[in-house]
PDB file of N, CA and C in Angstrom:
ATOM      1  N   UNK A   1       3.590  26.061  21.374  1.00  0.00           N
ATOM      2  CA  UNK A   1       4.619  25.320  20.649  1.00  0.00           C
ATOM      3  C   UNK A   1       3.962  24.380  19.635  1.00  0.00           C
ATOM      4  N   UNK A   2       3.474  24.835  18.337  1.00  0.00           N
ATOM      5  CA  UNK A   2       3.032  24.071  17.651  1.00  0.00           C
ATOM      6  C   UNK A   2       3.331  23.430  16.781  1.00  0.00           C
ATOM      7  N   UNK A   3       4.733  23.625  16.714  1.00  0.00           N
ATOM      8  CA  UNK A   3       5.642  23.497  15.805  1.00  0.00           C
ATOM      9  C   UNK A   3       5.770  21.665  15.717  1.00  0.00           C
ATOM     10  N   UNK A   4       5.714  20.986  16.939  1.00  0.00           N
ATOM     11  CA  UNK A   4       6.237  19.895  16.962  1.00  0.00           C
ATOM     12  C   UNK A   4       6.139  18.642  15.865  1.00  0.00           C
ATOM     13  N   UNK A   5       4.444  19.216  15.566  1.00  0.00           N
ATOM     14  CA  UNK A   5       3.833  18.006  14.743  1.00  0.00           C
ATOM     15  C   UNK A   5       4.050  18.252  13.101  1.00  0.00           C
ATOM     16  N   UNK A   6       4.942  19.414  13.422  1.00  0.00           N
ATOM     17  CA  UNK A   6       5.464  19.237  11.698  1.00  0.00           C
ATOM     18  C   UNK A   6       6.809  19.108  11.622  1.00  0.00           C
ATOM     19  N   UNK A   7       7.626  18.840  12.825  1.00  0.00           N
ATOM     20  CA  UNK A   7       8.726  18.708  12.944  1.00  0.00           C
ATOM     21  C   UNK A   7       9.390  17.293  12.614  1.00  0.00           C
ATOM     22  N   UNK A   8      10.258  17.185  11.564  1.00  0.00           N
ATOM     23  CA  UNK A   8      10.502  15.820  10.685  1.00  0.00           C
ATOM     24  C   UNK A   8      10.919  14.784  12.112  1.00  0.00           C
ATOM     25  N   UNK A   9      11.899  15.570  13.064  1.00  0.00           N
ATOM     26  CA  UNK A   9      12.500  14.260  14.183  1.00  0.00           C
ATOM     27  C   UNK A   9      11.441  13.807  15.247  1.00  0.00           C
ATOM     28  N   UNK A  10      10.744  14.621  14.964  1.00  0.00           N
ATOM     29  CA  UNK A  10       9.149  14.367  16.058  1.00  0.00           C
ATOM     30  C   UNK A  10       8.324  13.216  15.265  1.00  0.00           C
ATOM     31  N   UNK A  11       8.233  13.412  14.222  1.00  0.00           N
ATOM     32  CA  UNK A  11       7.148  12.893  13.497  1.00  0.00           C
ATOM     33  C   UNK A  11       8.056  10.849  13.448  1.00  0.00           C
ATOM     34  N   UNK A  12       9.695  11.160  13.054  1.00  0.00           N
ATOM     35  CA  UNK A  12      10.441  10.244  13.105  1.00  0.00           C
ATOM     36  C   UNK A  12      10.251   9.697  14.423  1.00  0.00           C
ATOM     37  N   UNK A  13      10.120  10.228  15.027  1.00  0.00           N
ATOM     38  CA  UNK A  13      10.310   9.951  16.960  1.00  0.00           C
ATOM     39  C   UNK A  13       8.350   9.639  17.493  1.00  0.00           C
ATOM     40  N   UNK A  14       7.799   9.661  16.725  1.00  0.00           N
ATOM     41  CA  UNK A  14       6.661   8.988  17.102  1.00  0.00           C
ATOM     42  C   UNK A  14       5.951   7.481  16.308  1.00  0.00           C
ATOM     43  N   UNK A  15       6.811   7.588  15.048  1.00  0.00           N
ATOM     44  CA  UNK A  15       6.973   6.587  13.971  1.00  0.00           C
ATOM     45  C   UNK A  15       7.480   5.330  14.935  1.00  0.00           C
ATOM     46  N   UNK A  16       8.102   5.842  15.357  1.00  0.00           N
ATOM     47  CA  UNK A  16       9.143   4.872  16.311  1.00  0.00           C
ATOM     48  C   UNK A  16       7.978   4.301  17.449  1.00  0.00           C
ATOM     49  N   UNK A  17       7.818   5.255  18.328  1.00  0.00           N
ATOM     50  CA  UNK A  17       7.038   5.180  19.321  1.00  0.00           C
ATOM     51  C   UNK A  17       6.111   3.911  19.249  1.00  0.00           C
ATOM     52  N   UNK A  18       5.086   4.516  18.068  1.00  0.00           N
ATOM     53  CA  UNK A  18       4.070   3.920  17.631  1.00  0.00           C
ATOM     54  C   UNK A  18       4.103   2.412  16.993  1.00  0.00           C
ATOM     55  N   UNK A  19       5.473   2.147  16.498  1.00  0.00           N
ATOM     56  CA  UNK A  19       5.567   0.759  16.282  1.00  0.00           C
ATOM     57  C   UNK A  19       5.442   1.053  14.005  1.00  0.00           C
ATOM     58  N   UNK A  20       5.321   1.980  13.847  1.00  0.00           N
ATOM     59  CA  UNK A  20       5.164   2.056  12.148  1.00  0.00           C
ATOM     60  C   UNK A  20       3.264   1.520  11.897  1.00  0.00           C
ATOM     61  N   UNK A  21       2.683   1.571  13.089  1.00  0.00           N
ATOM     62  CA  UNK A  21       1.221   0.907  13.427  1.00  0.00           C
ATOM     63  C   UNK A  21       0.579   1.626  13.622  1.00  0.00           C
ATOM     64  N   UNK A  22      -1.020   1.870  13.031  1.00  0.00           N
ATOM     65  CA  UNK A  22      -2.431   2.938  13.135  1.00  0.00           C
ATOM     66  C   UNK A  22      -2.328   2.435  14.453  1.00  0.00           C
ATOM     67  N   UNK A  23      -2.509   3.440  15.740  1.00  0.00           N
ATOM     68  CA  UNK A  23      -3.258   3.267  17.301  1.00  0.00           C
ATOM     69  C   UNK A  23      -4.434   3.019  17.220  1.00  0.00           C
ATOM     70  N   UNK A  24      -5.072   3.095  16.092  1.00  0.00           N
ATOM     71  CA  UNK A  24      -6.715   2.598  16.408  1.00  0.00           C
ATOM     72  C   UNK A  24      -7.154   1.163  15.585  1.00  0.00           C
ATOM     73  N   UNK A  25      -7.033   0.859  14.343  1.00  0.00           N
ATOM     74  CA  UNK A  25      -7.274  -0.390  13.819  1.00  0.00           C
ATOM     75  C   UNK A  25      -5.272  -1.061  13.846  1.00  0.00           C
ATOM     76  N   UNK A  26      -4.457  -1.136  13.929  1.00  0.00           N
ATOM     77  CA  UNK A  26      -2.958  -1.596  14.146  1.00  0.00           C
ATOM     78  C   UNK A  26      -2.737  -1.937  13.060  1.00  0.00           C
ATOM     79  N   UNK A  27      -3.341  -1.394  11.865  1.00  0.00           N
ATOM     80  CA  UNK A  27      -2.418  -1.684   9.800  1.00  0.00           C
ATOM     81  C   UNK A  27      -1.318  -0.622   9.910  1.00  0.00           C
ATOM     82  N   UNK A  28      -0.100  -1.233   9.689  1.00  0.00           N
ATOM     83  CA  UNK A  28       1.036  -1.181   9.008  1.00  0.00           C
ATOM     84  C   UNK A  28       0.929   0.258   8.191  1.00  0.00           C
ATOM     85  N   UNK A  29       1.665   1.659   8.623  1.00  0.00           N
ATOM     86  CA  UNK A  29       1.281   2.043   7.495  1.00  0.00           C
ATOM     87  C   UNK A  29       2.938   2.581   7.363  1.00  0.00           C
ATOM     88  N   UNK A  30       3.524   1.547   7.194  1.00  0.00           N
ATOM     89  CA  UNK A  30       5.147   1.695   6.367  1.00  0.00           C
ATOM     90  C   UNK A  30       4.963   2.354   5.027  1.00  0.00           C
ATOM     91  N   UNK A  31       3.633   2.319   4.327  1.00  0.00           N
ATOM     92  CA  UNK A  31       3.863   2.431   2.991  1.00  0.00           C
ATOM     93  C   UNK A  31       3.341   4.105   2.481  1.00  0.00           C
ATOM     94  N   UNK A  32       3.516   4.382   3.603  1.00  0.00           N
ATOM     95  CA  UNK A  32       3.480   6.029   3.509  1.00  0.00           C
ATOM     96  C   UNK A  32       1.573   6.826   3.977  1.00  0.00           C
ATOM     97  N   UNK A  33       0.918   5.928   4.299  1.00  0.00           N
ATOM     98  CA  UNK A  33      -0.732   6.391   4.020  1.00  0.00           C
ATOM     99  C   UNK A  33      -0.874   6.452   5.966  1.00  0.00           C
ATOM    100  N   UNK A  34      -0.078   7.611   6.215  1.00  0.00           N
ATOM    101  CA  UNK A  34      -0.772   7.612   8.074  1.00  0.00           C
ATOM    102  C   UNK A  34      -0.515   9.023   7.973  1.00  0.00           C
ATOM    103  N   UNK A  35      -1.023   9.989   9.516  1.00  0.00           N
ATOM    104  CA  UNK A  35      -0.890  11.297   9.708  1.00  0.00           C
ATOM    105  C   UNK A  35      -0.887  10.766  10.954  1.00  0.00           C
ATOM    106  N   UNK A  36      -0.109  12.228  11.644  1.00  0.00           N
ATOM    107  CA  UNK A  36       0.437  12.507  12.782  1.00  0.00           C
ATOM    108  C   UNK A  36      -0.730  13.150  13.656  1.00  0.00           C
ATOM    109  N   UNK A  37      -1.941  12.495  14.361  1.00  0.00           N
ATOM    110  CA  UNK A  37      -3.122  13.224  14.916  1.00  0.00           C
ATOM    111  C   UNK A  37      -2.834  13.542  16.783  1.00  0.00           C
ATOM    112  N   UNK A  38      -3.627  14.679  17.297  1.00  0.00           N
ATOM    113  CA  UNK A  38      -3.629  14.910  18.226  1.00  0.00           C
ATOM    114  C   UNK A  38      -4.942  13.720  18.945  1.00  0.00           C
ATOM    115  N   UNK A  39      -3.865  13.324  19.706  1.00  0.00           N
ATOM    116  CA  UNK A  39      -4.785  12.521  21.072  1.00  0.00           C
ATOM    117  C   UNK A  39      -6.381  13.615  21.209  1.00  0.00           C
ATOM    118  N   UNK A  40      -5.735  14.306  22.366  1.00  0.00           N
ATOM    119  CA  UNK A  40      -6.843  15.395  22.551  1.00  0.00           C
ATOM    120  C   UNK A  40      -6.785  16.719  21.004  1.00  0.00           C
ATOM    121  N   UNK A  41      -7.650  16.861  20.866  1.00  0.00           N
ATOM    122  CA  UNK A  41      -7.558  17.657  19.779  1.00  0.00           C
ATOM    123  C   UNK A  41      -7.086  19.498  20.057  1.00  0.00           C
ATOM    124  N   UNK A  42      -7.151  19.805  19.443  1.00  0.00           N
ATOM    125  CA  UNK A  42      -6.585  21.420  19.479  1.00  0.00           C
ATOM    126  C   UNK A  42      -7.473  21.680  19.977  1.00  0.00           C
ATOM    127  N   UNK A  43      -8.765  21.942  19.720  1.00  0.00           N
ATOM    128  CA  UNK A  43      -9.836  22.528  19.725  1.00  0.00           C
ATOM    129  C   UNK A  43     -10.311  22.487  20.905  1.00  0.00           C
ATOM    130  N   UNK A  44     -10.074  21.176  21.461  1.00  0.00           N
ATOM    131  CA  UNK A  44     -10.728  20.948  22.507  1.00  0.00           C
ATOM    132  C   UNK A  44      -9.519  21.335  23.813  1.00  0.00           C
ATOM    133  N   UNK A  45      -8.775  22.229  23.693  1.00  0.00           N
ATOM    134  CA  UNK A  45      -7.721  22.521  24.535  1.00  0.00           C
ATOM    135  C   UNK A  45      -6.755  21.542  24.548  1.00  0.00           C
ATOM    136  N   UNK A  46      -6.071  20.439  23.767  1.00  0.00           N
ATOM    137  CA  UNK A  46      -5.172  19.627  23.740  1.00  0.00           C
ATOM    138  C   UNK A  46      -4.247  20.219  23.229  1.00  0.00           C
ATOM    139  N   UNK A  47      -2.780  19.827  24.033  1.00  0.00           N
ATOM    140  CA  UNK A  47      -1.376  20.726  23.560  1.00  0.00           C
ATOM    141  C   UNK A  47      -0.683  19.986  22.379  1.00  0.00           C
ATOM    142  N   UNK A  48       0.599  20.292  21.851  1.00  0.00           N
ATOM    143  CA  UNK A  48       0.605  20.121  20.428  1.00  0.00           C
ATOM    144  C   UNK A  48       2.107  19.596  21.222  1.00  0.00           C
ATOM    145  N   UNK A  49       2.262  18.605  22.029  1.00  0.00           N
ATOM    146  CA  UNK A  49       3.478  17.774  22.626  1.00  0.00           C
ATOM    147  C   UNK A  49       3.619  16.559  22.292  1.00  0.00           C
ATOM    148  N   UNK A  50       4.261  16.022  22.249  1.00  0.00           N
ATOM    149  CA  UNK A  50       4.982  14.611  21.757  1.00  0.00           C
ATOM    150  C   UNK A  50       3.947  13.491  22.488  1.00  0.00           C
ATOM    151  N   UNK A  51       3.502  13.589  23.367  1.00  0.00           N
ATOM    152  CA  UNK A  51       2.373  12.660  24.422  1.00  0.00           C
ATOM    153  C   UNK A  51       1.331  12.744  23.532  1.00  0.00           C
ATOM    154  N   UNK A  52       0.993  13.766  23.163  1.00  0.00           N
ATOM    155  CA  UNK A  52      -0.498  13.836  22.970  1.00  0.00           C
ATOM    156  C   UNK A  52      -0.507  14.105  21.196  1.00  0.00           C
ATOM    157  N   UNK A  53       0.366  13.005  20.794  1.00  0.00           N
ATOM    158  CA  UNK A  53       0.492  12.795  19.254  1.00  0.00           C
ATOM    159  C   UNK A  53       0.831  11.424  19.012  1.00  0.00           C
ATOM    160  N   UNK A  54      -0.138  11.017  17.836  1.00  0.00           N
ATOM    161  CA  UNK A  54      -0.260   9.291  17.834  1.00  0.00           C
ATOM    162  C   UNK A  54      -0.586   9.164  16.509  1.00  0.00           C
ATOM    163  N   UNK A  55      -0.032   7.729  16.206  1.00  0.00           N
ATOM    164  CA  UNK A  55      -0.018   7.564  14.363  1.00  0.00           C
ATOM    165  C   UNK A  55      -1.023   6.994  14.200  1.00  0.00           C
ATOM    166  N   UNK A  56      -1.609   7.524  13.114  1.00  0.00           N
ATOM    167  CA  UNK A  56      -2.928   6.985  12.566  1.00  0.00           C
ATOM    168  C   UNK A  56      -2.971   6.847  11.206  1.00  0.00           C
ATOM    169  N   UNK A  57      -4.051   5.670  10.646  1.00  0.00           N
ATOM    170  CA  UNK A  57      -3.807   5.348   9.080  1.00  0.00           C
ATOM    171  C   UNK A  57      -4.783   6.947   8.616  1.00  0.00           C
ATOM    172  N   UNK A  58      -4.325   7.238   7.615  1.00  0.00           N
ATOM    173  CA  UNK A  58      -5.630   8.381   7.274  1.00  0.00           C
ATOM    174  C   UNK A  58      -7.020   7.935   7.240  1.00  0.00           C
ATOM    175  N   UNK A  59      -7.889   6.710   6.936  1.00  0.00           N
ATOM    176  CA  UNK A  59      -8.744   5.966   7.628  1.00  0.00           C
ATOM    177  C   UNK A  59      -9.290   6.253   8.479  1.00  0.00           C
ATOM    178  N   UNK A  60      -8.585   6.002   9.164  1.00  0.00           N
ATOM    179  CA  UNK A  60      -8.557   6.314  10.850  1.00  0.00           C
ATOM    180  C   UNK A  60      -8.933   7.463  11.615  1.00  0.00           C
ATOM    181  N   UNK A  61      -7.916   8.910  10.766  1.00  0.00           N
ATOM    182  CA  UNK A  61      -7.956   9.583  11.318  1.00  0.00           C
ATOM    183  C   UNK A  61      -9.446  10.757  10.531  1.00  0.00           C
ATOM    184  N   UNK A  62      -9.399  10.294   9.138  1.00  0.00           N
ATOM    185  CA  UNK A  62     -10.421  11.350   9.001  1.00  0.00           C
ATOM    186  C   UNK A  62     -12.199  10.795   9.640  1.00  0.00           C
ATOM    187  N   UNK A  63     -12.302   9.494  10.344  1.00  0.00           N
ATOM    188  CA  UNK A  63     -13.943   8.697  11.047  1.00  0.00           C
ATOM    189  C   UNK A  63     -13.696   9.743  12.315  1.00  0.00           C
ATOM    190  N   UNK A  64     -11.942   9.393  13.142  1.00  0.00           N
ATOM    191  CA  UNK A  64     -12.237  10.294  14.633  1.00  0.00           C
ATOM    192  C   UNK A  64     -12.401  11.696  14.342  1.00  0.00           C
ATOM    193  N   UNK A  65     -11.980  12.799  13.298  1.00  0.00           N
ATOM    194  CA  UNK A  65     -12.326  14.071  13.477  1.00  0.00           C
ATOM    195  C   UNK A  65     -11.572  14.385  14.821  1.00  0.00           C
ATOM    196  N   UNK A  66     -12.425  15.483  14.826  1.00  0.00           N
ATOM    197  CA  UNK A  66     -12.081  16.396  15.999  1.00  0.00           C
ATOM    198  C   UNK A  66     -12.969  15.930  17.538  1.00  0.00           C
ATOM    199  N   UNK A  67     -12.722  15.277  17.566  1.00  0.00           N
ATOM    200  CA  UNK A  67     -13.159  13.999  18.376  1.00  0.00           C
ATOM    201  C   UNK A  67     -11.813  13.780  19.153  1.00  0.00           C
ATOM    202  N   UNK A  68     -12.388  13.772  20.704  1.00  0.00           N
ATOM    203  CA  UNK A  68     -11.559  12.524  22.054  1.00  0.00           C
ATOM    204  C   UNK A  68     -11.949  11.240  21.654  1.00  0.00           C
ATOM    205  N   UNK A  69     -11.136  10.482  21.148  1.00  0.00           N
ATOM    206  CA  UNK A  69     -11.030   8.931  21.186  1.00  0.00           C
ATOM    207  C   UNK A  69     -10.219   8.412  21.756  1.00  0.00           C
ATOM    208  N   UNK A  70     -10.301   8.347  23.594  1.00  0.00           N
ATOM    209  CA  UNK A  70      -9.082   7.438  23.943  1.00  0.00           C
ATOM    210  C   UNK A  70      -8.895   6.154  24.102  1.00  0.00           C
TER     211      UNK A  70
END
């Protein structure tokens, strides 16, 4: 089911979750500059579910890579 993380009410529904806040440095990214990253990564056998998806500034997400950062 990989569908989730491109799914607009998922992505809305973790916006939420997350507070509109990077999980790793906590900047604000209301102003449009975050992506929707996997906790555990694909690669590394991580599923593509609402748990294991967390907002990150792009910053953020292109230092962790394909990288476990919990």
């Amino acid at each position: 089911m990989r569908v989730i993380s491109r799914n607009i009410h998922a992505r809305i529904a973790i916006l939420r979750r997350d507070k509109h806040a990077c999980k790793h440095c906590g900047l604000s990214v209301k102003n449009g500059n975050f992506e929707i990253d996997h906790i555990i990564p694909l690669a590394l056998g991580g599923k593509d579910t609402f748990w294991n998806l967390q907002l990150l500034c792009r910053t953020c997400n292109r230092k962790k890579g394909k990288r476990f950062v919990g």
